[in-house]
Each structure stands twice: as structure tokens, then as C-alpha cells.
Protein backbone atom coordinates (compact mmCIF):
# COMPACT_ATOMS: atom_id res chain seq x y z
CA UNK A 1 -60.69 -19.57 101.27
CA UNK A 2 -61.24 -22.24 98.63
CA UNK A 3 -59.10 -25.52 98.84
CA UNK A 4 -57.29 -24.35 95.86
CA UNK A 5 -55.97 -21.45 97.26
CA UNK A 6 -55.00 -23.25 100.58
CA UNK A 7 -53.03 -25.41 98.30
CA UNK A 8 -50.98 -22.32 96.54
CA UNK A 9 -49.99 -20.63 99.56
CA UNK A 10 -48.69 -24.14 101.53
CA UNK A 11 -47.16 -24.64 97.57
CA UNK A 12 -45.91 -21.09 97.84
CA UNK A 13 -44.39 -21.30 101.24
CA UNK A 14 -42.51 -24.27 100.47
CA UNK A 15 -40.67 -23.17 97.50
CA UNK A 16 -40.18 -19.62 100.15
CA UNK A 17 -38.50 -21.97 102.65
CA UNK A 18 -36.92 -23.93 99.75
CA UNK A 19 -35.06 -20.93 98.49
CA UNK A 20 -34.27 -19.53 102.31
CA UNK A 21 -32.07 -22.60 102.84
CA UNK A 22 -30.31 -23.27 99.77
CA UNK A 23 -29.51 -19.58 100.31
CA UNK A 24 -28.63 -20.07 103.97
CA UNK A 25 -26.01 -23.26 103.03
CA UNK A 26 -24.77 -21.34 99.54
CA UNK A 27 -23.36 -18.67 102.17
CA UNK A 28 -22.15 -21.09 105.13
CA UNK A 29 -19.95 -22.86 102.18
CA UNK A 30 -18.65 -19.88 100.31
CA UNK A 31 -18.24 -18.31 103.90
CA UNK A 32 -15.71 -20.85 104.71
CA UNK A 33 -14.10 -21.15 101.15
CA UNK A 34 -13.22 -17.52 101.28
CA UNK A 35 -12.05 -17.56 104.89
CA UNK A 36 -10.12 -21.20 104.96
CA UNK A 37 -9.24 -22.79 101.77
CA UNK A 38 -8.99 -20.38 99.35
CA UNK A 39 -5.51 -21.62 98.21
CA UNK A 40 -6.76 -25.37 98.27
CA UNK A 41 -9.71 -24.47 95.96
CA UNK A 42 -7.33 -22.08 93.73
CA UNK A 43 -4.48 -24.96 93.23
CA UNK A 44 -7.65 -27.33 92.34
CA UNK A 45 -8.94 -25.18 89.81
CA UNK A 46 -5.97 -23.93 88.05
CA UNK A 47 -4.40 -27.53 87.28
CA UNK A 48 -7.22 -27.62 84.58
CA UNK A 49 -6.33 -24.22 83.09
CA UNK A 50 -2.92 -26.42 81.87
CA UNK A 51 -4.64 -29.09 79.88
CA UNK A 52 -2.86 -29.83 76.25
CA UNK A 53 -3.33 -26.99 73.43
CA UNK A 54 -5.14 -29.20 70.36
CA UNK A 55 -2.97 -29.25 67.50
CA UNK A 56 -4.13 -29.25 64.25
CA UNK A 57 -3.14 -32.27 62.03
CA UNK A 58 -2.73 -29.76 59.18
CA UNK A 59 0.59 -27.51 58.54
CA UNK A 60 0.10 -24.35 60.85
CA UNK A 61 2.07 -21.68 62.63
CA UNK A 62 1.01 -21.83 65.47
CA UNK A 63 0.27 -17.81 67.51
CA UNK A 64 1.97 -17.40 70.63
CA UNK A 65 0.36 -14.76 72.48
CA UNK A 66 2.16 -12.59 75.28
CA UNK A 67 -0.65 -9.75 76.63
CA UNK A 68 -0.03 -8.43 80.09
CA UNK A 69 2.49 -9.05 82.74
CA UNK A 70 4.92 -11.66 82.15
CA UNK A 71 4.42 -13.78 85.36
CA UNK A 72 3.55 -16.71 86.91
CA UNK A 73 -0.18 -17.15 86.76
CA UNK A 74 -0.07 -17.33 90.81
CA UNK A 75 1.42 -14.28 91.26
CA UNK A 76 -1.94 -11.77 89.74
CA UNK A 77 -3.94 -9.81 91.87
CA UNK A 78 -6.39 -11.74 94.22
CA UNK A 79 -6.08 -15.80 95.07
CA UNK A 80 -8.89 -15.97 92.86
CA UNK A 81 -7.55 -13.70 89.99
CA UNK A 82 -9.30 -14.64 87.00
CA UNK A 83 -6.85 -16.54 84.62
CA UNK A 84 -8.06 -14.45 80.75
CA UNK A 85 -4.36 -12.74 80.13
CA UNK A 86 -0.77 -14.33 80.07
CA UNK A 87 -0.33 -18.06 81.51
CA UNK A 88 3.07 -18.48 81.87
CA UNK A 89 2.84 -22.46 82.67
CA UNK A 90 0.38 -22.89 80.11
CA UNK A 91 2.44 -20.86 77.44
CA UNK A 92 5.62 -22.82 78.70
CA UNK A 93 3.61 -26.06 77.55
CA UNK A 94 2.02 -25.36 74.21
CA UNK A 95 5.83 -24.48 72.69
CA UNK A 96 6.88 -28.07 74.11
CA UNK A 97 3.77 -29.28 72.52
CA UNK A 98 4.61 -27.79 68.81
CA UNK A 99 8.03 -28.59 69.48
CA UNK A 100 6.50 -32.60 68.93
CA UNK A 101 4.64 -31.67 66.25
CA UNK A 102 4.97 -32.35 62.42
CA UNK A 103 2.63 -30.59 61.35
CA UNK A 104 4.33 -27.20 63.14
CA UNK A 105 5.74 -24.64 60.83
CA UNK A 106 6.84 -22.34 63.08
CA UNK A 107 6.04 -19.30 65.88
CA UNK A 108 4.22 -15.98 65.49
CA UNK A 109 5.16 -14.79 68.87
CA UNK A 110 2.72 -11.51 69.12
CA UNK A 111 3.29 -9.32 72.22
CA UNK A 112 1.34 -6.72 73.58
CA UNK A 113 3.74 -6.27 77.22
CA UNK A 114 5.24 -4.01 79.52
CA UNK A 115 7.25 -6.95 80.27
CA UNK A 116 7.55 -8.64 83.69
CA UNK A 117 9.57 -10.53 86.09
CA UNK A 118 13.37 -11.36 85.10
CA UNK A 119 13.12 -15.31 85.76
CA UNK A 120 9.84 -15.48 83.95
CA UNK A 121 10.75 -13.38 81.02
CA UNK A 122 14.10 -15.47 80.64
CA UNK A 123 12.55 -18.67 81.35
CA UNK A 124 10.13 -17.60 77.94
CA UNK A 125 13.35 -16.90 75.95
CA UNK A 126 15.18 -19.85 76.84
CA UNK A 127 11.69 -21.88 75.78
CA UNK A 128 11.66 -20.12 72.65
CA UNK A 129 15.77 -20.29 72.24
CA UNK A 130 15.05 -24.28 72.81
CA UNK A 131 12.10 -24.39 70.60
CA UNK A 132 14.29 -22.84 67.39
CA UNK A 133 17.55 -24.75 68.19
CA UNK A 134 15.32 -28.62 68.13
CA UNK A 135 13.17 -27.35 65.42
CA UNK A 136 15.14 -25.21 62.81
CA UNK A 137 11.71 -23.57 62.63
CA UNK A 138 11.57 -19.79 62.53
CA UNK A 139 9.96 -17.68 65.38
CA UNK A 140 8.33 -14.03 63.76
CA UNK A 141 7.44 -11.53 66.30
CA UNK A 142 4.98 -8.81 65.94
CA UNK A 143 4.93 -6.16 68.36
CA UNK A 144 1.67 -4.64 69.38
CA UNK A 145 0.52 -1.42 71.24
CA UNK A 146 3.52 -2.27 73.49
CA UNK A 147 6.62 -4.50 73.80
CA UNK A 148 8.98 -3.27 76.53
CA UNK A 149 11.70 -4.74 78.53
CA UNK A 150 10.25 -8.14 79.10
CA UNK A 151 8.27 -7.67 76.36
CA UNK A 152 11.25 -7.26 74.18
CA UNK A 153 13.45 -9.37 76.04
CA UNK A 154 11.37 -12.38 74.48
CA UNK A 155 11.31 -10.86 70.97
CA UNK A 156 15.27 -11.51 71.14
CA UNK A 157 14.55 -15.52 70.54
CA UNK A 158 12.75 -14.26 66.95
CA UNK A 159 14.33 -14.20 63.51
CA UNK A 160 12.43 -11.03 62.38
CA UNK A 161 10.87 -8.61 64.31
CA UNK A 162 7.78 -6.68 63.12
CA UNK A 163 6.54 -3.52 65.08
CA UNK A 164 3.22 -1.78 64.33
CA UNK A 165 4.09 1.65 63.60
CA UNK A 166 2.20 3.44 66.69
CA UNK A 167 4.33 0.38 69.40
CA UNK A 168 6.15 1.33 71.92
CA UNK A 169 9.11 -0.86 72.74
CA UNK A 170 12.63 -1.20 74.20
CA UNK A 171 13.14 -0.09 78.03
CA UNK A 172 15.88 -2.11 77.91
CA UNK A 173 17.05 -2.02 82.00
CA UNK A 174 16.22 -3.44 85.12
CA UNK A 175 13.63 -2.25 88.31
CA UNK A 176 13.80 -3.23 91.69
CA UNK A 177 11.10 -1.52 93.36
CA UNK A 178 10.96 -1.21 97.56
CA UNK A 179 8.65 0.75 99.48
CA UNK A 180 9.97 2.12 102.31
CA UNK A 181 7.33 2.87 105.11
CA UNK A 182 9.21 3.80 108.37
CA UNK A 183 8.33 7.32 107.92
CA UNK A 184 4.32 6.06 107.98
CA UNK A 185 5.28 3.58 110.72
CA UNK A 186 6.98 6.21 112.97
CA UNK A 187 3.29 8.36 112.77
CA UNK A 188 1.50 5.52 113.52
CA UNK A 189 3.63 4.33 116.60
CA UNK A 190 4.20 1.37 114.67
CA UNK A 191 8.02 -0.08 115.14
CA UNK A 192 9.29 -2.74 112.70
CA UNK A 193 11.23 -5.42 115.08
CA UNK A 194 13.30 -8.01 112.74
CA UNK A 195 15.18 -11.03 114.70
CA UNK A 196 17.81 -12.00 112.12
CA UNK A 197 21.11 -14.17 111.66
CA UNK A 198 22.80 -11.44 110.14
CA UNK A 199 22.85 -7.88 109.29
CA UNK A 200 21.78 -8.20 105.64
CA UNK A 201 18.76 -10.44 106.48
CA UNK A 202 16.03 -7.58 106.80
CA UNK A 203 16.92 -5.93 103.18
CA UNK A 204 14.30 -4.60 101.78
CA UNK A 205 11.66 -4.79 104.57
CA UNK A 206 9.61 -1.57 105.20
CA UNK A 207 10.02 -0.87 108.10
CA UNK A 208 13.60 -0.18 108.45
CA UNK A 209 15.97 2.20 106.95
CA UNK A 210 17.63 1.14 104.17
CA UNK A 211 21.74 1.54 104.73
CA UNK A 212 24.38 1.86 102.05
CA UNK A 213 25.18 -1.53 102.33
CA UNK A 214 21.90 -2.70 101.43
CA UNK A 215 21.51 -0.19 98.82
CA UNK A 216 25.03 -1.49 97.27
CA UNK A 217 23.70 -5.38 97.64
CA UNK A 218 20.61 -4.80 95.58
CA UNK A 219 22.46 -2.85 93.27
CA UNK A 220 24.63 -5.68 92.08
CA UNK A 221 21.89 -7.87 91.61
CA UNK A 222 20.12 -5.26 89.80
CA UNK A 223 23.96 -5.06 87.25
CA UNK A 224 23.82 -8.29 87.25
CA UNK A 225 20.36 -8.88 85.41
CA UNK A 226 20.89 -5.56 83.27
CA UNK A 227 24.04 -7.44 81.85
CA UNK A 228 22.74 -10.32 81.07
CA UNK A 229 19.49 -8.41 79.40
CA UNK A 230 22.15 -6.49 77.19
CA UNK A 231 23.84 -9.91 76.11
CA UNK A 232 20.41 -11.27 75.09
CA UNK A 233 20.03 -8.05 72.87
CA UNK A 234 23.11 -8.21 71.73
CA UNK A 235 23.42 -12.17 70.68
CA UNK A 236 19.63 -11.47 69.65
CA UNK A 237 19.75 -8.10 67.05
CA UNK A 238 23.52 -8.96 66.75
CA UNK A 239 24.74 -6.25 68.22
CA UNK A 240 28.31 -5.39 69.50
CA UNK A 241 27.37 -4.98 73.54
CA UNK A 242 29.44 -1.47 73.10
CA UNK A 243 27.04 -0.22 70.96
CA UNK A 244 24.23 -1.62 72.99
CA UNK A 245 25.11 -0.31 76.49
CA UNK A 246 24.35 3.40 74.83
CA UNK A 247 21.00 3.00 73.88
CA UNK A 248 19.92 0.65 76.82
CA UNK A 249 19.43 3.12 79.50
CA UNK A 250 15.90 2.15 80.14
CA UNK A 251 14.40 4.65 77.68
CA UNK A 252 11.53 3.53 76.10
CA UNK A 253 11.62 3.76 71.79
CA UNK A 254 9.18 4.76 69.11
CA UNK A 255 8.40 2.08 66.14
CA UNK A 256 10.57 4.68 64.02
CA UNK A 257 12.99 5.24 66.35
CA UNK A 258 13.61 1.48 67.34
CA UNK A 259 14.25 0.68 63.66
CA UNK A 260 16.61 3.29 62.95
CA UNK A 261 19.05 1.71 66.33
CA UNK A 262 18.23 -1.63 64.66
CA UNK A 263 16.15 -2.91 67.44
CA UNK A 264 13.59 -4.13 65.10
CA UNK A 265 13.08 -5.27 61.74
CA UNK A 266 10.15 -3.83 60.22
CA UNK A 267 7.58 -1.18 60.84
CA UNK A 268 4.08 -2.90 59.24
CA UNK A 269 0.46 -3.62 60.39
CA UNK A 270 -0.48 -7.40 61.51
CA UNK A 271 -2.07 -8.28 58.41
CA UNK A 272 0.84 -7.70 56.12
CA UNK A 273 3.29 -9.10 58.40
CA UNK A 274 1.14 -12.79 58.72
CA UNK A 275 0.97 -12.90 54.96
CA UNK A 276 5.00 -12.50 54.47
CA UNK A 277 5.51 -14.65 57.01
CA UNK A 278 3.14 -17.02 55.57
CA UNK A 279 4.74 -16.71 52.39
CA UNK A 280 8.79 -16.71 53.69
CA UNK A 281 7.90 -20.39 54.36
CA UNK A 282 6.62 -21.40 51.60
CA UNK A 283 4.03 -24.03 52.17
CA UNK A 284 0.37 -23.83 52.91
CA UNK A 285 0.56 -23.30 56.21
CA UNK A 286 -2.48 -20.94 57.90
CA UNK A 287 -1.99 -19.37 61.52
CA UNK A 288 -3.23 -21.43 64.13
CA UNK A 289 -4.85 -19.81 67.36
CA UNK A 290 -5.44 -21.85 70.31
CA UNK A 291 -8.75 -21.68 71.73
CA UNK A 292 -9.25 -19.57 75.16
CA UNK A 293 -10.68 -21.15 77.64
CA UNK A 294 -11.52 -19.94 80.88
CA UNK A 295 -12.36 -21.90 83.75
CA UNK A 296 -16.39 -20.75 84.57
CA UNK A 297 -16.24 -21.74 88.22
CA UNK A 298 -12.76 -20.13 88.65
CA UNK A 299 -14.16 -16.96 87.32
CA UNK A 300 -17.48 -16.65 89.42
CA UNK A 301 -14.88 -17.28 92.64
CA UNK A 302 -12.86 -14.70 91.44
CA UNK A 303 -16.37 -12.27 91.11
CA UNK A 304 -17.52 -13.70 94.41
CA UNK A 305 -13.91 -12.59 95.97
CA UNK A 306 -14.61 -9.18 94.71
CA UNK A 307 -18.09 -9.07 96.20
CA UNK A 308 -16.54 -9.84 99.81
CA UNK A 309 -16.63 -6.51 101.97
CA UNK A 310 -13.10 -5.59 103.25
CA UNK A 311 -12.45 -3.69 106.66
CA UNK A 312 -10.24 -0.56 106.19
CA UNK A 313 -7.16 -2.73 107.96
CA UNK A 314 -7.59 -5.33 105.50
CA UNK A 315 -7.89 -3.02 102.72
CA UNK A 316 -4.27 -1.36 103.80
CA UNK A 317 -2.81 -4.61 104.90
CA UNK A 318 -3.81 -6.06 101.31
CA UNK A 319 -1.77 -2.75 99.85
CA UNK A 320 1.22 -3.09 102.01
CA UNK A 321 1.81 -7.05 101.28
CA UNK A 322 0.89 -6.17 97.33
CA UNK A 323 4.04 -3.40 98.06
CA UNK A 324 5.95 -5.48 99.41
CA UNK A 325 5.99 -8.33 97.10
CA UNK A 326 6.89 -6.18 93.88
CA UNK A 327 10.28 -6.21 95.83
CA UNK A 328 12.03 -8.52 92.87
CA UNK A 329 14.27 -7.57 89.86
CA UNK A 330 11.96 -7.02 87.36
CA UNK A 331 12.38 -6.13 83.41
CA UNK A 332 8.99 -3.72 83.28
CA UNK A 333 8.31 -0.57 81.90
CA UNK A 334 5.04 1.47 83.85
């Protein structure tokens, strides 16, 4: 063996052992991140997600984009759960940001929802409400594939409301969804024990029946969020709330269908409807859509997360606490 072969196999096993450890430490640290601090590296991460949207210095409306569940951006699938659809916080922050502006000309709010959690979706019509009231700008919306009950909850802030004719909207109604598991429990010699202050302070947990009492507790809440959803229509489309009430028993409407109860405005495809809007106003303004970023590391966590084998108990506890959390009022349509 020559010396210059001597010297590519010691070169050779170097760069073997080189790789072997990097490899070694790469899964001792993810390891620990997925085991210990996934929160801590998640709540890192995601502050950078709400940087300022960059305004354009030149008259714009600026696109306000609703795709997916209406929800906190904490409350998707997985710790790491890749941050590409609806950011509420983020969403929040860009209307306060064009509510400063002087070059803003107003809001194309575009939704493509099945809505989404009651405090969320109001909390995005009240920021909307607030944005119109301290601008006297107008807010179009344009309804997509789909704008139900959240969905159209937050079209009630608009001025005009545009559906594409194929969209399904309205759903106008309330969900409170609670899996009830004794039955599953029972088979499995599994018994729920709750230590509580009161009777009432167990509602809703699987394990136990549900009594009328509970039953009669979540209903109220349940009244009370599908009355205030009926006001917002009602203020919203102008409506009398008597002739509301009729048509918002959670059904979900046709384009056609939604414009002949007067639940929208216009039945038009998104091209047409920019160019009125565009025009309505009256100035040069162009539509102005906000760049997407997504955070690169945040994603590859959230494709490491996936890669992680799961035992079959964490695979069914994962389902049960998923169950269990979709346990609030919500204004969804499935």
C-alpha cells in the first residue's frame, strides 16, 4: 500500500468518525428538545412569527387573509405545528398597523373558513369594528370556497360582501362538542375519579355521565353565544333579529341562496370584485399583500416532531386530550 493511499483511508476515516459524532450529538439535543422543552423552544420561535407587516408608503388596500380555523396560533395540532395558515396574533397586529397608516385605503378581508372559536372570531370582529369606526375606511369582504359561522361572523364588520358563486357560507349557530368516553372506560376497567368543590366542577369530563343539570349549564352558554352571533348579523346585514332567528338554525347557504335572504351582497369572481372595489374608492390605490413568511427552523421542528415514533398509548392519549380540548363554544361548520 502506497503512502498515498495510507493517507486516503486515515483522511477517509476521519471525516467517517467526523460525521458519526455530529450525528451522535444532533440526536442527544433534539432527543431532549422533543422530550423537555418543547414549549420553551415553541414560545422562542413563534415571538418572531409577530414581527411588523411592511407597509407600503404608497396608497394601498391592504388584503386581510382568513384561511383555516379561526384560532389562536397555539392552539393547532402539534407544539410544533407549522405556523403557514391563520395567525390570529399576527392578523390582530397588521389591522392596528394600517389603522396608523396614511397611506391605508382600506380592507379586503378575503375568507376561505369554516370559522372557529367564539372569543377568537369576536375578538377579529371587534378589531375590524375598531379598525372602521377610527378610520372611516371601508372593509370589502370576498368570500371564498367557504365562509361559515366564524367565517361569516367576521364578514359582519364589512360594508359589502362579495361571495364567489360556488361559496358556501352562513351556519349561523353555535357547537359545543364533548366526548363522552365512560362507555370505553367501563370496557377497559378504567374509572374516572374527580375530587371537586362542587357538583358542577367535573362538566364535561369524559369519564363521567353527563346529568341534566350539566346538560342545561352548557346549554345556556351555548344561547348565550348564539344570541349574541344573531345580533352581530343583525346590526351587520341590518337585519330585524325576528327575521334573523328563522334562517339561523345552523344551516349552511349556497352563494344563490345567501343572496336571496340578504346575507350577502354580491355573487362575483375575485377579479371583478378587486377592480370595483378599487374603483368605489376612487384613488390609485393597488391591493397590497403582505409577504408570508415562515419561520425555517420552526418548520423543520415541526417535520422533526412528525418523524418521532409514537407508542400506541401515546398515540390514544394524544386523541383523547385533542377530544377533550374541542370542549369550547365554538362558531364552526365541519
Amino acid at each position: 500500500m502506497n503512502k498515498k493511499q495510507i493517507i486516503g483511508l486515515i483522511a477517509a476515516g476521519l471525516v467517517f468518525t467526523f460525521v458519526g459524532v455530529i450525528s451522535a450529538i444532533t440526536n442527544v439535543v433534539s432527543g431532549n428538545i422533543m422530550s423537555n422543552n418543547k414549549e420553551e423552544v415553541v414560545n422562542a420561535f413563534l415571538k418572531s412569527t409577530e414581527n411588523a407587516t411592511k407597509l407600503p408608503d404608497y396608497d394601498f388596500i391592504g388584503l386581510v387573509k382568513v384561511e383555516g380555523t379561526i384560532a389562536n396560533v397555539t392552539q393547532s395540532s402539534g407544539v410544533f405545528a407549522s405556523d403557514t395558515g391563520y395567525n390570529h396574533q399576527k392578523t390582530l397586529t397588521y389591522i392596528d398597523e394600517m389603522m396608523q397608516s396614511t397611506t391605508n385605503k382600506g380592507i379586503l378581508l378575503y375568507v376561505n373558513s369554516p370559522g372557529g372559536g367564539v372569543y377568537e372570531s369576536d375578538e377579529l370582529y371587534l378589531k375590524l369594528k375598531e379598525y372602521k369606526e377610527k378610520t372611516e375606511r371601508p372593509i370589502w369582504t370576498y368570500m371564498s370556497s367557504m365562509a361559515c359561522s366564524g367565517g361569516y361572523y367576521i364578514s359582519m364588520a364589512s360594508d359589502k360582501i362579495y361571495a364567489n358563486r360556488n361559496t358556501m357560507t352562513g351556519s349561523i349557530g353555535v357547537i359545543m362538542s364533548i366526548n363522552n368516553m365512560k362507555g370505553l372506560y367501563d370496557k377497559l376497567g378504567i374509572e374516572e375519579i374527580n375530587i371537586t368543590s362542587g357538583p358542577n366542577k367535573a362538566i364535561g369530563h369524559p369519564g363521567i355521565e353527563m346529568t341534566e343539570e350539566h346538560k342545561e349549564i352548557l346549554q345556556s352558554m351555548v344561547n348565550e353565544s348564539y344570541e349574541q352571533f344573531v345580533s352581530v348579523v343583525s346590526e351587520g346585514r341590518n337585519m330585524d333579529v325576528n327575521t334573523v332567528k328563522p334562517i339561523a338554525d345552523g344551516r349552511i347557504y349556497t352563494a344563490k341562496q345567501a343572496l336571496e335572504l340578504n346575507l350577502i351582497d354580491e355573487i362575483d369572481n375575485y377579479e371583478d370584485m378587486q377592480n370595483e372595489m378599487i374603483s368605489e374608492i376612487g384613488q390609485d390605490a393597488e391591493i397590497f399583500v403582505p409577504a408570508q413568511e415562515e419561520n425555517a427552523l420552526l418548520s423543520i421542528l415541526s417535520k422533526a416532531e412528525k418523524l418521532e415514533p409514537k407508542s400506541d398509548a401515546q398515540v390514544l392519549t394524544e386523541y383523547l386530550k385533542e377530544k377533550e380540548s374541542t370542549g369550547g363554544l365554538m362558531y364552526y361548520a365541519k
